[in-house]
Protein backbone atom coordinates (compact mmCIF):
# COMPACT_ATOMS: atom_id res chain seq x y z
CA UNK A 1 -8.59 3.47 -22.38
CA UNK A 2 -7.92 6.02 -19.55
CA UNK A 3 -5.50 6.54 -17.43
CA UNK A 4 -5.57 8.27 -14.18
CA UNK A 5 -2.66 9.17 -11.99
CA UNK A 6 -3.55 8.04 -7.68
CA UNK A 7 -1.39 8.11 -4.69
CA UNK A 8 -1.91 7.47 -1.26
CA UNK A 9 -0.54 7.99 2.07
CA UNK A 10 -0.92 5.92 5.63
CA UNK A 11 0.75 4.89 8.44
CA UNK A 12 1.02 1.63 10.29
CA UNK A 13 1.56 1.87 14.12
CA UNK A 14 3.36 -1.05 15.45
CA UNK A 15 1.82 -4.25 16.56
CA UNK A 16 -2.06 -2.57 15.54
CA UNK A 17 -4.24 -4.24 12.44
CA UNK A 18 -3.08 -3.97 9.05
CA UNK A 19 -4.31 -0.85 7.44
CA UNK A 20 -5.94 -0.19 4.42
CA UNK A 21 -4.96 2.24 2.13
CA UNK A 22 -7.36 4.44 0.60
CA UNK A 23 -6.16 6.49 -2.61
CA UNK A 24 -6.55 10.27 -3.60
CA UNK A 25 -8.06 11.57 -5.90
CA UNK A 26 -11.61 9.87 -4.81
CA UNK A 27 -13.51 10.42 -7.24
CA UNK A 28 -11.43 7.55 -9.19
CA UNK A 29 -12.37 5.19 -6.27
CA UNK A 30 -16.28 5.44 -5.57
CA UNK A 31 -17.42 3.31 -2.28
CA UNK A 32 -14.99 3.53 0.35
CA UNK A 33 -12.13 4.76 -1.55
CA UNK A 34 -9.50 2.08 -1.14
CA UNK A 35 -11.46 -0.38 -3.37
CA UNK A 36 -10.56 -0.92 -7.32
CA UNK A 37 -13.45 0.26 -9.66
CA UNK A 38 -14.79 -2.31 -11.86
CA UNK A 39 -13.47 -2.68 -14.70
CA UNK A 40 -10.25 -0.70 -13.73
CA UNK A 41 -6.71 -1.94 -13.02
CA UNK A 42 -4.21 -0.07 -10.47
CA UNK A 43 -0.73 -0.35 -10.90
CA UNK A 44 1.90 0.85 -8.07
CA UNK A 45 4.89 2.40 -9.78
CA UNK A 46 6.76 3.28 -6.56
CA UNK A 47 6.19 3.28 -2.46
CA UNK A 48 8.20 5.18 -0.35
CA UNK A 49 8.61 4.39 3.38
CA UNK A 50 9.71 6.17 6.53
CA UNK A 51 9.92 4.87 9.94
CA UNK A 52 9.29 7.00 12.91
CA UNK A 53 10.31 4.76 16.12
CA UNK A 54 9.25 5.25 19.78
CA UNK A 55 11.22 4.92 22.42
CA UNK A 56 14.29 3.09 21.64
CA UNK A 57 12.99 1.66 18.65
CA UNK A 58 16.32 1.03 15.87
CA UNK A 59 14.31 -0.38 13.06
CA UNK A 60 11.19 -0.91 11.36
CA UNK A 61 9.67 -3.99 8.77
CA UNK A 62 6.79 -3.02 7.04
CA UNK A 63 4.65 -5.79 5.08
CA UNK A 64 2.72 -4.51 2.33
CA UNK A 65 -0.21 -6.83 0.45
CA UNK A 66 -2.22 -6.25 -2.40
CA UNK A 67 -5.32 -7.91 -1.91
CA UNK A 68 -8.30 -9.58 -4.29
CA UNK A 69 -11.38 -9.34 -4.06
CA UNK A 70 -13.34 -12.16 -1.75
CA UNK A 71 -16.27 -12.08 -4.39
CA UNK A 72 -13.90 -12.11 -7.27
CA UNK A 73 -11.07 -14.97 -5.70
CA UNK A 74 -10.44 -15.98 -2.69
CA UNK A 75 -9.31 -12.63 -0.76
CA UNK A 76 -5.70 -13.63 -0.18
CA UNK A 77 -2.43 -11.59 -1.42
CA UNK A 78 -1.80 -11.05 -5.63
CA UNK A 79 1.71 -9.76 -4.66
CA UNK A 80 2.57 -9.08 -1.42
CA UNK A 81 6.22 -6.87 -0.22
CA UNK A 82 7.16 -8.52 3.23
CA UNK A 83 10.35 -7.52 5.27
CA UNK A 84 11.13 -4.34 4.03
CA UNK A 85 13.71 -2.52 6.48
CA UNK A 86 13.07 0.79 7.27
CA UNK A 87 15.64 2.61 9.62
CA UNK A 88 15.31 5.94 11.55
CA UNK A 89 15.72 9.05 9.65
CA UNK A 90 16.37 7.21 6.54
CA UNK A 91 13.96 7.24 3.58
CA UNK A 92 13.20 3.80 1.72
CA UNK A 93 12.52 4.51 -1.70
CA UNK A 94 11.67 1.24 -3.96
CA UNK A 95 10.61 1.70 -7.64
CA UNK A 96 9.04 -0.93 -9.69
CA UNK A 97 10.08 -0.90 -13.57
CA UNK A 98 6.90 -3.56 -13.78
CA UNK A 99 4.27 -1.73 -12.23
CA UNK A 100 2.41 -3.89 -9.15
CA UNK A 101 -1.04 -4.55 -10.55
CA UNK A 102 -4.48 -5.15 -8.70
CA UNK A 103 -7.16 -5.97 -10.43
CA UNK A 104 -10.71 -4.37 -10.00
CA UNK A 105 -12.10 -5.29 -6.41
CA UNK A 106 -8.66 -5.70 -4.59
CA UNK A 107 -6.93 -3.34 -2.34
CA UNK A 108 -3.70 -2.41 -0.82
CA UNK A 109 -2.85 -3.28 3.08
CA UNK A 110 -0.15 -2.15 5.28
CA UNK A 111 1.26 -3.55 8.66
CA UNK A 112 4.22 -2.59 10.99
CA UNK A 113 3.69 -5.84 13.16
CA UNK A 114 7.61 -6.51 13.70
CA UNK A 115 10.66 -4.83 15.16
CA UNK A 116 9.44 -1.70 16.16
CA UNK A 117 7.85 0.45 17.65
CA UNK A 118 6.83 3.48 16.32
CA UNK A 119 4.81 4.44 13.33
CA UNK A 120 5.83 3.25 9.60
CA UNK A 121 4.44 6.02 6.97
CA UNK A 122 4.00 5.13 3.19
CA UNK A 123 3.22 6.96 0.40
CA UNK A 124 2.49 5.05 -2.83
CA UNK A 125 2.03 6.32 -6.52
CA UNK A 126 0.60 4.60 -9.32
CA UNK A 127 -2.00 4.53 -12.01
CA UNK A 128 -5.72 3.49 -12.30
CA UNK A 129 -6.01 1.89 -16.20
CA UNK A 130 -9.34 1.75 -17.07
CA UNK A 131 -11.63 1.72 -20.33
């Protein structure tokens, strides 16, 4: 079994689409790069968020989703982080003793779509398990 260290880094700009996240390095993630390999499982051991907010913007809640795969179940959320507060100039930090998992196919999703606005940044770190 291998294990890989991954991160990645995006930003969510309120009241657009939910992004994708797409996860460094890329050679563990052939295609587009924010897909699980086959055969591979990711696990999120922390995400940290910062909230950037434009005009009088006071506060930001980010909603974070990790997806299946449509071909593999039925595309919908495997665990999904809603409502997390993020607050000008003040660095959200949440570590998971149980590492998130996604299994091969999914991917991760991020959306700023209330409060706001501004931009929401996230940086996530975790491990791609494979054989």
């Amino acid at each position: 079994m291998t294990i890989q260290q991954v991160y990645s880094s995006a930003e969510a700009v309120f009241g657009q689409p939910y992004v994708k996240l797409y996860w460094v390095p890329g050679s563990a993630f052939p295609g587009d790069g924010g897909t699980v390999p086959p055969g591979q499982t990711l696990e999120i051991t922390t995400i940290t968020l910062n909230y950037f907010p434009k005009n009088k913007g006071k506060l930001g809640r980010a909603d974070i989703a990790g997806r299946d795969a449509p071909d593999v179940g039925t595309g919908t959320s495997v665990w999904r982080l809603q409502i997390v507060y993020v607050e000008p100039k003040k660095t959200v930090h949440l570590t998971f003793p149980k590492a998130l998992r996604l299994e091969a196919g999914g991917h991760v999703e991020l959306g700023f779509v209330v409060e706001g606005p501004g931009t929401i940044t996230v940086d996530v770190n975790g491990v791609l398990v494979g054989p």
